[in-house]
C-alpha atoms as a PDB file:
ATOM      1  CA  UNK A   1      -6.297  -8.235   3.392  1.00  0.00           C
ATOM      2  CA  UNK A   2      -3.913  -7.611   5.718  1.00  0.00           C
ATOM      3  CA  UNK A   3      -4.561 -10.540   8.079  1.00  0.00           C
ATOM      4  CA  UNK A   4      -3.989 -12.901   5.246  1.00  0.00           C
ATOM      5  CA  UNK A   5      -1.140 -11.144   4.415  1.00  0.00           C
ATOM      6  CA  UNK A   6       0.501 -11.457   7.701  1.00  0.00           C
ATOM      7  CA  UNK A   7      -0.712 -15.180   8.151  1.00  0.00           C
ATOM      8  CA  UNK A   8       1.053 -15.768   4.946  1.00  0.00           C
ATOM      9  CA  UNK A   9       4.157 -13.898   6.214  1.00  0.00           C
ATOM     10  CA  UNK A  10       4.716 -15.708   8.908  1.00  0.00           C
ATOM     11  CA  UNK A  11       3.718 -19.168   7.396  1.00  0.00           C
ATOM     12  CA  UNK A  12       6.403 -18.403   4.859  1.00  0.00           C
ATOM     13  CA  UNK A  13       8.812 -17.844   7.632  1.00  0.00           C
ATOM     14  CA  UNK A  14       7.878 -20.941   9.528  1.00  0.00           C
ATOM     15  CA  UNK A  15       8.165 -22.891   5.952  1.00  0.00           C
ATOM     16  CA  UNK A  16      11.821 -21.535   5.672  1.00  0.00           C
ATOM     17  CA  UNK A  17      12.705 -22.279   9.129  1.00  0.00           C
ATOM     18  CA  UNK A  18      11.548 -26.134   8.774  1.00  0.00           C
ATOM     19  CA  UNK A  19      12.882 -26.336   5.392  1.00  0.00           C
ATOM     20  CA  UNK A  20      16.382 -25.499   6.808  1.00  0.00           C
ATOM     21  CA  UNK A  21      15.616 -27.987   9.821  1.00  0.00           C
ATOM     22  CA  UNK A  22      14.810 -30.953   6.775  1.00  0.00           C
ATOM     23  CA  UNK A  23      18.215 -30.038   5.019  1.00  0.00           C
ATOM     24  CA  UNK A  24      15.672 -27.394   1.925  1.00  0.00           C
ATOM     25  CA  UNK A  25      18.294 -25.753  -0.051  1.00  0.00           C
ATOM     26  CA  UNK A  26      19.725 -22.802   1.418  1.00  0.00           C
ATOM     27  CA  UNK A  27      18.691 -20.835  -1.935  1.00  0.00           C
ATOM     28  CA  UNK A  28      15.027 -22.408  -1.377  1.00  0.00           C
ATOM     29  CA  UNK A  29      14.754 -20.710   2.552  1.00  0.00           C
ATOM     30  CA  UNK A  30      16.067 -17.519   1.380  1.00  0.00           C
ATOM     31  CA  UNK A  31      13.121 -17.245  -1.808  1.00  0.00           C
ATOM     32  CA  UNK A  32      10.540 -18.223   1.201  1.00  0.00           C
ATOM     33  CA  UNK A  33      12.318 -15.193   3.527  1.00  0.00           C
ATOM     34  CA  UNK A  34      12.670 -12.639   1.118  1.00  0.00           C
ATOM     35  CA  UNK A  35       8.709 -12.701   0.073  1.00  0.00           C
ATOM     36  CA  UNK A  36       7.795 -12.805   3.790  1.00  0.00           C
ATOM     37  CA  UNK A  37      10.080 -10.004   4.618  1.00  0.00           C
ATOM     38  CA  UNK A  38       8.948  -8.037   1.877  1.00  0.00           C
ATOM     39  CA  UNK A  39       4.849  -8.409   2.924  1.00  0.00           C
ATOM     40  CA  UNK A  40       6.600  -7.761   6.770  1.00  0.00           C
ATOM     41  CA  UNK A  41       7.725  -4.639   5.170  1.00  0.00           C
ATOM     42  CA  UNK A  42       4.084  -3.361   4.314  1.00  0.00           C
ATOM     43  CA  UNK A  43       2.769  -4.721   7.063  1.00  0.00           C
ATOM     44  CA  UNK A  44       4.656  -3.156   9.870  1.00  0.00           C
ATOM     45  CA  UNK A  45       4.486   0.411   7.984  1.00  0.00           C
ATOM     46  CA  UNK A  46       0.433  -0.165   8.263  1.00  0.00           C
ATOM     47  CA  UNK A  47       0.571  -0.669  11.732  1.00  0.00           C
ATOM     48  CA  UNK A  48       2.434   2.119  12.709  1.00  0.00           C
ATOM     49  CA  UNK A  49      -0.619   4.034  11.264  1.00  0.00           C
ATOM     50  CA  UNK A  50      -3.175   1.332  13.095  1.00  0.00           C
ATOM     51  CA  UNK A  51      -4.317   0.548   9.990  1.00  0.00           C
ATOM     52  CA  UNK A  52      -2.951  -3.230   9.680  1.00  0.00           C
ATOM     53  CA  UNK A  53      -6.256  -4.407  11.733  1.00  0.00           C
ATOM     54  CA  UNK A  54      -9.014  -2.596  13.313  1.00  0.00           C
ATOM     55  CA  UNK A  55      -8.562  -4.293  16.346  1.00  0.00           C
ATOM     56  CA  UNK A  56      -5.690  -2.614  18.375  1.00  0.00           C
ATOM     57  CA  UNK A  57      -4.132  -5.472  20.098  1.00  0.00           C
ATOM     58  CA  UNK A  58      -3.926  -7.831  16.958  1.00  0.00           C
ATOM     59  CA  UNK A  59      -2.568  -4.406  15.081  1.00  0.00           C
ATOM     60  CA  UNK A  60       0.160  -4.125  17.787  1.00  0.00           C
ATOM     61  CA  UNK A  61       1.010  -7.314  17.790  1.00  0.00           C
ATOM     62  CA  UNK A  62       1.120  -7.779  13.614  1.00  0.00           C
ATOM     63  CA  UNK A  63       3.655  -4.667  13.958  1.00  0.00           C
ATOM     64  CA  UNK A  64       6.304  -6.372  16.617  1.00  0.00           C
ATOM     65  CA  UNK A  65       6.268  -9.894  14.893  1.00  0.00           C
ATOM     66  CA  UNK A  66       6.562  -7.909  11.077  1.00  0.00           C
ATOM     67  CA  UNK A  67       9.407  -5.784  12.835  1.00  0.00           C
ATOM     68  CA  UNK A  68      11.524  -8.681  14.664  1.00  0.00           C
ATOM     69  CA  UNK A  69      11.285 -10.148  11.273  1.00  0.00           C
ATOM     70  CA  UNK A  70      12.806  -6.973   9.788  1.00  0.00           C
ATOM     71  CA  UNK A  71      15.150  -6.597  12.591  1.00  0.00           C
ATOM     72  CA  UNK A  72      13.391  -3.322  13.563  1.00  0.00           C
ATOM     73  CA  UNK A  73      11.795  -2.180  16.905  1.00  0.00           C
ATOM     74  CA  UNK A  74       8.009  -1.821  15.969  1.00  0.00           C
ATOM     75  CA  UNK A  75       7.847   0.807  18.707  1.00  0.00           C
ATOM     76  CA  UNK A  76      11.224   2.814  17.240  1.00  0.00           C
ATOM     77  CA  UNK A  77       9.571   2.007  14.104  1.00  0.00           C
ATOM     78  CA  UNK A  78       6.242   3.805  14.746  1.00  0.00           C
ATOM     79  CA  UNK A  79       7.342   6.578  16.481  1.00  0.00           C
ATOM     80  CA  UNK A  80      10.288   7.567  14.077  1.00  0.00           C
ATOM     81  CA  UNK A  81       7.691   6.867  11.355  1.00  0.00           C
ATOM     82  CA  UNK A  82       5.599   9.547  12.612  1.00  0.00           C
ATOM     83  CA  UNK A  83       7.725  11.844  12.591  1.00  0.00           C
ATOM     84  CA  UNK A  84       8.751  11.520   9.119  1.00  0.00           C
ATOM     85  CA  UNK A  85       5.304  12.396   8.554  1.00  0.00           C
ATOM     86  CA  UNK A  86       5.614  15.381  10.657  1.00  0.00           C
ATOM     87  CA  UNK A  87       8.812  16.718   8.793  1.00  0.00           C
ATOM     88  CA  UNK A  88       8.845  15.302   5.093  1.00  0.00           C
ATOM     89  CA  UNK A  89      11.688  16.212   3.761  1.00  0.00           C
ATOM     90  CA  UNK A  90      12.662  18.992   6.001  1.00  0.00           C
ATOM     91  CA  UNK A  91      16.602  17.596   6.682  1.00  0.00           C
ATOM     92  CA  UNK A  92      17.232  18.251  10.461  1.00  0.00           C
ATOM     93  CA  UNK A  93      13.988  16.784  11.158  1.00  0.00           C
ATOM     94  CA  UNK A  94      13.201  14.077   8.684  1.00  0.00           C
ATOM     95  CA  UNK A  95      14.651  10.650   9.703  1.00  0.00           C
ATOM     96  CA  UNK A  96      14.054   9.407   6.826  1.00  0.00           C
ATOM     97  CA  UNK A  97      15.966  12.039   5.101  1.00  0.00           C
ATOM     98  CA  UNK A  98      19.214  10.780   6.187  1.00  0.00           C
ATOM     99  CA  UNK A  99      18.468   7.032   4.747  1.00  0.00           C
ATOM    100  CA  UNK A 100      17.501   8.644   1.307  1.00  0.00           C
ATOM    101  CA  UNK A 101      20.280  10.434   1.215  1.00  0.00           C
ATOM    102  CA  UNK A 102      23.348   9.930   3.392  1.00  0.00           C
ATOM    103  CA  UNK A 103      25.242   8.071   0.762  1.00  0.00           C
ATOM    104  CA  UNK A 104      24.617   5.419  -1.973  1.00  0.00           C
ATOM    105  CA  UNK A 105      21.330   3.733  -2.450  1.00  0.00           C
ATOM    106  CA  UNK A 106      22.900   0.199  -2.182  1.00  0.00           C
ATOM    107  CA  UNK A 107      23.661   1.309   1.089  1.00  0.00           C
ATOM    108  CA  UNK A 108      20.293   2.712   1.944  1.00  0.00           C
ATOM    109  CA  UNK A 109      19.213  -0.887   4.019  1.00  0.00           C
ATOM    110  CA  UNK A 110      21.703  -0.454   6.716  1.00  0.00           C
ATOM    111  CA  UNK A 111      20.958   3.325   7.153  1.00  0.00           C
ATOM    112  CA  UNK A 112      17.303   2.164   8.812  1.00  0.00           C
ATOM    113  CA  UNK A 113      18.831   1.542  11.859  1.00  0.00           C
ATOM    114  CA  UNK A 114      19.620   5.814  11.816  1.00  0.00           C
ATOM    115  CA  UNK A 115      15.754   5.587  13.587  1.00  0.00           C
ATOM    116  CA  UNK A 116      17.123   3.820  16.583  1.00  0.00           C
ATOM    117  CA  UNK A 117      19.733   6.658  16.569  1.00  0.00           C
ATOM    118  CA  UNK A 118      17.099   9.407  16.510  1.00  0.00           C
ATOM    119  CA  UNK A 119      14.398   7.345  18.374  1.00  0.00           C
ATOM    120  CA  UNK A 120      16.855   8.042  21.629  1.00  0.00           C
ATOM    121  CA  UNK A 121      18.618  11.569  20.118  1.00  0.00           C
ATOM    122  CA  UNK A 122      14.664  13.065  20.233  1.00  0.00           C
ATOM    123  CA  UNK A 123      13.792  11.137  23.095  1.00  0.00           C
ATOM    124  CA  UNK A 124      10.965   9.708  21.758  1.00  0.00           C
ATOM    125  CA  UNK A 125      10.047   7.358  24.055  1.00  0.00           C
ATOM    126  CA  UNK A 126       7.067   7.771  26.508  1.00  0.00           C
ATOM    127  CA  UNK A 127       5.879   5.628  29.436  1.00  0.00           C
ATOM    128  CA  UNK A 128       6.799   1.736  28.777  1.00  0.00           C
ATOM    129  CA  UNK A 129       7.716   2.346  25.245  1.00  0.00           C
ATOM    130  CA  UNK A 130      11.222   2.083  26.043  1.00  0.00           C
ATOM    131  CA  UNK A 131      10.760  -1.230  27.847  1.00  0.00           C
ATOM    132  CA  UNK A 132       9.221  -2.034  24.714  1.00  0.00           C
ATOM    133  CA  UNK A 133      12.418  -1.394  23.099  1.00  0.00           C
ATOM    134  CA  UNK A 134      14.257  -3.633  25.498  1.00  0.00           C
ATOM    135  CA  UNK A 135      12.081  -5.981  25.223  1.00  0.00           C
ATOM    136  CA  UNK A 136      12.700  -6.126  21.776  1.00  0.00           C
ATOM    137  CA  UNK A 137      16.257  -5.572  21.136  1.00  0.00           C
ATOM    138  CA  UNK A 138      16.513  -8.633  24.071  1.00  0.00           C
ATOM    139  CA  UNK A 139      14.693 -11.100  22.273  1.00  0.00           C
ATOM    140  CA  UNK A 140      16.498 -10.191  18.872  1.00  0.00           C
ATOM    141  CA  UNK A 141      19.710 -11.023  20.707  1.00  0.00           C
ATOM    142  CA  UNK A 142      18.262 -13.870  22.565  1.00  0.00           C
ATOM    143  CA  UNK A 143      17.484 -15.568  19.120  1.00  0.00           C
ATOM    144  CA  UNK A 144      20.628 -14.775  17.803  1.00  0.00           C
ATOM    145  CA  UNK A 145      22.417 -16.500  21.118  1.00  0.00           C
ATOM    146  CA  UNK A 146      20.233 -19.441  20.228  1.00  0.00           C
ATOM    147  CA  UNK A 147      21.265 -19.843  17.075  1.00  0.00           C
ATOM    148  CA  UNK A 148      24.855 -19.873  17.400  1.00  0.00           C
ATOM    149  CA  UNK A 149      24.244 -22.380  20.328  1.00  0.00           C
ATOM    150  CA  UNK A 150      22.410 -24.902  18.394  1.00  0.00           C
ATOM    151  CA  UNK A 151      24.459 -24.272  14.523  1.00  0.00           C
ATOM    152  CA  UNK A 152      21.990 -22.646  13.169  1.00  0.00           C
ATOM    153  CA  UNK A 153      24.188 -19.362  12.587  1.00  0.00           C
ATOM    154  CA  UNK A 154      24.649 -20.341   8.558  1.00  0.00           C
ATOM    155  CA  UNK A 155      20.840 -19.685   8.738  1.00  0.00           C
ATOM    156  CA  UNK A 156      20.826 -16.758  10.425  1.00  0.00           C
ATOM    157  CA  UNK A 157      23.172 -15.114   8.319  1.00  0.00           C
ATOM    158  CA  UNK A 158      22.221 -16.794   4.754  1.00  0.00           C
ATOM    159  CA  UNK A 159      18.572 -16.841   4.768  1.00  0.00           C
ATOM    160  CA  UNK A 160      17.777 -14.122   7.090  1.00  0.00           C
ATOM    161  CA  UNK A 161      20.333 -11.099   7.474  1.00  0.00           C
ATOM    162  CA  UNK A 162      21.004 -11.391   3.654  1.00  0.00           C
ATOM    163  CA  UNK A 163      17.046 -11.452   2.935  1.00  0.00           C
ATOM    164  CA  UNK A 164      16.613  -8.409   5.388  1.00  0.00           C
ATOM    165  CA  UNK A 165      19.118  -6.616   3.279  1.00  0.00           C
ATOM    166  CA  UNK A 166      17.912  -7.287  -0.289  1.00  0.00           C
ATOM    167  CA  UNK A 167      14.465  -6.407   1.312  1.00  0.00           C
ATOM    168  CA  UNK A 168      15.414  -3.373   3.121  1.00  0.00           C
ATOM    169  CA  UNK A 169      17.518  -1.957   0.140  1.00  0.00           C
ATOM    170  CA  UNK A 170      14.383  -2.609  -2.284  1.00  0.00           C
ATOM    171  CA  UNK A 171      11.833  -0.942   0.469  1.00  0.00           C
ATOM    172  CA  UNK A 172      14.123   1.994   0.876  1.00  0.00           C
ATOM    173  CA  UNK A 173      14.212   2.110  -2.874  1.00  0.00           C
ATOM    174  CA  UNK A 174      10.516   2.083  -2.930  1.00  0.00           C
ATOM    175  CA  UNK A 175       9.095   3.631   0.553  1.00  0.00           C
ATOM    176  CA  UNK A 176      11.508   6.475   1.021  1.00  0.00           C
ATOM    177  CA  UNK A 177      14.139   7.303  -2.294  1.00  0.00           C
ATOM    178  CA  UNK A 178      11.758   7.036  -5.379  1.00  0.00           C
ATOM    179  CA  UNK A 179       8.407   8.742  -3.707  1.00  0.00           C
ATOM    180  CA  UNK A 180      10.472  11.435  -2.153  1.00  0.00           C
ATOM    181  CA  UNK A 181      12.681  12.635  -4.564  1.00  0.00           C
ATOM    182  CA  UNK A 182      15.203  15.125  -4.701  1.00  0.00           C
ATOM    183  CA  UNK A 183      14.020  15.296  -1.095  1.00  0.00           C
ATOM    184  CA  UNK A 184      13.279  19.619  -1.439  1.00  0.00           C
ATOM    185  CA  UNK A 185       9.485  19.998  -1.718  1.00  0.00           C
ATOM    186  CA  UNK A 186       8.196  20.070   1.938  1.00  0.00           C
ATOM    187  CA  UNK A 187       4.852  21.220   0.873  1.00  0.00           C
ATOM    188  CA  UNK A 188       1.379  18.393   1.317  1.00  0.00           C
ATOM    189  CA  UNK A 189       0.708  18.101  -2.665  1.00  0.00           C
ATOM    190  CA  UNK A 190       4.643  18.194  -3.706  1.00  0.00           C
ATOM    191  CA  UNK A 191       6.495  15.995  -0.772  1.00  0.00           C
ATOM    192  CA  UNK A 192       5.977  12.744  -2.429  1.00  0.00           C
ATOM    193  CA  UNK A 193       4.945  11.555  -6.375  1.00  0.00           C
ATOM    194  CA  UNK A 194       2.810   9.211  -7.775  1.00  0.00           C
ATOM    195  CA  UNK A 195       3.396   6.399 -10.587  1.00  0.00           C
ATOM    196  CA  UNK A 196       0.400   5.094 -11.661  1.00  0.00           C
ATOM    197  CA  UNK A 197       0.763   1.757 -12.861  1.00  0.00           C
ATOM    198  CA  UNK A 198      -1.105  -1.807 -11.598  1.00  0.00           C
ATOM    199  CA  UNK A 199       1.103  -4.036 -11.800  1.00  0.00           C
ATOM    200  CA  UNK A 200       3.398  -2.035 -10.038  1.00  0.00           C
ATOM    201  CA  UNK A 201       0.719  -1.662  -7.131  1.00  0.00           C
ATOM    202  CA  UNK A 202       0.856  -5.048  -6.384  1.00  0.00           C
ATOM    203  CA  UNK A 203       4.743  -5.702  -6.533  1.00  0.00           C
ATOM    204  CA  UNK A 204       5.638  -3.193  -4.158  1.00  0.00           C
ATOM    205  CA  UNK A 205       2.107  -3.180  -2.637  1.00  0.00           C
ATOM    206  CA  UNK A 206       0.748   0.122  -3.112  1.00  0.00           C
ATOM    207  CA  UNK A 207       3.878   2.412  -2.664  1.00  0.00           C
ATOM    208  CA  UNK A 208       3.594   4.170  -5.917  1.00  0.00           C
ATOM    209  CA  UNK A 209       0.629   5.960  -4.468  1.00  0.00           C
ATOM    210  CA  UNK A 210       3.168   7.302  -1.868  1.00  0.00           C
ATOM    211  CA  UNK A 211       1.294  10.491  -1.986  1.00  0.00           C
ATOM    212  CA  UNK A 212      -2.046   9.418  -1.736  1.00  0.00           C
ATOM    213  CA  UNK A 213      -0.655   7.651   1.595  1.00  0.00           C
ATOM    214  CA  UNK A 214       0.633  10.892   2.803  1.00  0.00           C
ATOM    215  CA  UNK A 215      -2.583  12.894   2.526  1.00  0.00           C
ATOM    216  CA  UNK A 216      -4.602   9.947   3.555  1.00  0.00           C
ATOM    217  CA  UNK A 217      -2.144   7.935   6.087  1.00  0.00           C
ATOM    218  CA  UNK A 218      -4.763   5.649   7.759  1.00  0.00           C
ATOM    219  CA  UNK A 219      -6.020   4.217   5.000  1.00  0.00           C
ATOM    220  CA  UNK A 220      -4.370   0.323   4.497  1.00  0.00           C
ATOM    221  CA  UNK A 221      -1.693   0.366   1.499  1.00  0.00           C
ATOM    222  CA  UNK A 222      -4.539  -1.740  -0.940  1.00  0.00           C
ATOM    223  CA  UNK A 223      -6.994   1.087  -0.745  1.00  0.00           C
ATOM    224  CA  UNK A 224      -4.035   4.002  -1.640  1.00  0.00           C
ATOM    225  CA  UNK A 225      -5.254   3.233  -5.522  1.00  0.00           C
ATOM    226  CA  UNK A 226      -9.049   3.275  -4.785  1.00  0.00           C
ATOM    227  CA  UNK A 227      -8.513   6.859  -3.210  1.00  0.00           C
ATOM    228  CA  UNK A 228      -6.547   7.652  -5.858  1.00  0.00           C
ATOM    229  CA  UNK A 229      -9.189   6.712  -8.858  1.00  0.00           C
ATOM    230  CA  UNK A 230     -11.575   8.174  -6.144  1.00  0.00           C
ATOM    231  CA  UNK A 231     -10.166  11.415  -6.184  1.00  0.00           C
ATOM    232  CA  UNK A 232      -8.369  11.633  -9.470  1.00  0.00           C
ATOM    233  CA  UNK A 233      -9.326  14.789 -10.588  1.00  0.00           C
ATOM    234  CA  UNK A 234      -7.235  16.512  -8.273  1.00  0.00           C
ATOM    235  CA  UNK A 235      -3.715  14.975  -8.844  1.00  0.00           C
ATOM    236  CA  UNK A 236      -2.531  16.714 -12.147  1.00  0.00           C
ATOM    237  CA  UNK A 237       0.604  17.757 -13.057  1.00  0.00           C
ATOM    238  CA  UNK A 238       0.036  21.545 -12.029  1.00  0.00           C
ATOM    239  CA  UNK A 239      -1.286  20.131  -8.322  1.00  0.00           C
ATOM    240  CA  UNK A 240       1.393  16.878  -7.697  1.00  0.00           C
ATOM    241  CA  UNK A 241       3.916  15.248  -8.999  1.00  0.00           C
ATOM    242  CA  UNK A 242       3.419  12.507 -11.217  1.00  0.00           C
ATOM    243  CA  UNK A 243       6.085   9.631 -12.097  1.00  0.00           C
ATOM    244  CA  UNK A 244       9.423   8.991 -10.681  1.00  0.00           C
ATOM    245  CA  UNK A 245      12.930   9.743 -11.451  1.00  0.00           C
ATOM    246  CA  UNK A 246      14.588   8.241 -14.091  1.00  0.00           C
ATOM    247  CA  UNK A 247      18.471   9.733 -13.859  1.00  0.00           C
ATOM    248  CA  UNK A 248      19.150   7.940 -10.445  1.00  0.00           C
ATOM    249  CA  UNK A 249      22.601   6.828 -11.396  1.00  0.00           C
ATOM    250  CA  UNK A 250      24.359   9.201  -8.863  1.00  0.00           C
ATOM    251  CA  UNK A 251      22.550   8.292  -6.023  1.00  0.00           C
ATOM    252  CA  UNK A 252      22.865   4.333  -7.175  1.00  0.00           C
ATOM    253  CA  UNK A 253      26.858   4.939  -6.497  1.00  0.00           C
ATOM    254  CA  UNK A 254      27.561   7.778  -4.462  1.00  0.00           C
ATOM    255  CA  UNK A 255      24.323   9.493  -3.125  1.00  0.00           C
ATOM    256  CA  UNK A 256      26.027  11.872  -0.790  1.00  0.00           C
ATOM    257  CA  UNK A 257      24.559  15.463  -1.234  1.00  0.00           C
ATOM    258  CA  UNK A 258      26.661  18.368   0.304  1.00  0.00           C
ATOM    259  CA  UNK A 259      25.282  21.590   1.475  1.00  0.00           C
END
């Protein structure tokens, strides 16, 4: 599943790019990007766990092409990532805490790049990791050089940047603010909720089973409902939270929490 959905990821991409190239409408590009982005999004989160392919090369390399498409370092990515799962919800340790809730939740896209932040403030980085992250961060630039050389900048900025944010504020929205929420319960069966509903499975690709990824996180995203169903008899409203919030409209404006 997740090698189609990466081919089709990156064919989308490639679609966009040639689109632009044979004068596509800019509004046409930015559909293709968005919908790659958004599979990107999934994808890159599954192979920070391995689990995007069994093979380890292929799974390394679907996480750096899924995060230069994001914008991310796949290697800031998966170790910051880890860590979340360490500390859920725990505030001086979570990273992820921060982009839930250091201010409003149209805001929350921009506050991913808070991992980079505490990738280096925890010095996370181990033997040619942060080479990796050089590596990275040089092609990112290199591509942006490239594009301003040969006009392509309108692009860039249009169909890309703009996609990554609408993508990044909906993933937030769905990874991190919805399953987490209010952000207090630290403990294994309360850290994260569940919405059980299949269409929604498919739209955001599993993420309402947020919970079922965080007791099980090597399992792919399309098996987080099988385990669910699987083991349904032990998520009940006296053992996990079930459903999200509804009264969000704080957080939607403001979203800064003091104390």
């Amino acid at each position: 599943m997740n090698s189609l959905l990466f081919f089709l990821s990156v064919s989308l991409t490639l679609v966009s790019l040639i689109g632009y190239v044979m004068h596509m409408p800019l509004s046409v590009c930015f559909v293709f990007n968005v919908i790659s982005l958004h599979l990107a999004g999934s994808l890159i989160h599954d192979a920070s766990h391995k689990s995007a392919h069994s093979n380890e090369y292929i799974n390394g390399i679907i996480g750096h092409v899924c995060g230069f498409l994001l914008g991310f370092s796949f290697v800031v990515f998966k170790k910051v990532h880890m860590q979340h799962h360490a500390h859920v919800n725990q505030a001086k340790y979570d990273p992820d805490h921060y982009v839930s809730t250091g201010g409003p939740i149209w805001l929350i896209a921009p506050r991913f790049f808070y991992h980079e932040i505490y990738f280096f403030q925890r010095r996370l980085y181990r033997n040619h990791e942060l080479l990796e992250w050089m590596m990275a961060r040089g092609l990112f630039f290199l591509v942006l050089m490239a594009a301003w050389k040969f006009g392509a900048l309108t692009y860039v900025l249009r169909c890309w940047f703009c996609a990554a944010l609408l993508v990044g504020t909906f993933l937030g929205l769905c990874f991190d603010y919805l399953p987490h929420y209010p952000f207090v319960q630290t403990h294994r069966w309360h850290n994260a909720c569940i919405q059980e509903n299949d269409m929604l499975n498919w739209l955001i690709l599993g993420q309402n089973y947020h919970l079922v990824h965080h007791l099980w996180p090597s399992e792919p995203w399309y098996k987080y409902q099988q385990k669910y169903q699987a083991h349904q008899q032990l998520f009940t409203p006296q053992t996990c939270v079930l459903g999200w919030p509804t009264q969000i409209g704080y957080d939607l404006c403001f979203g800064l929490r003091i104390g």
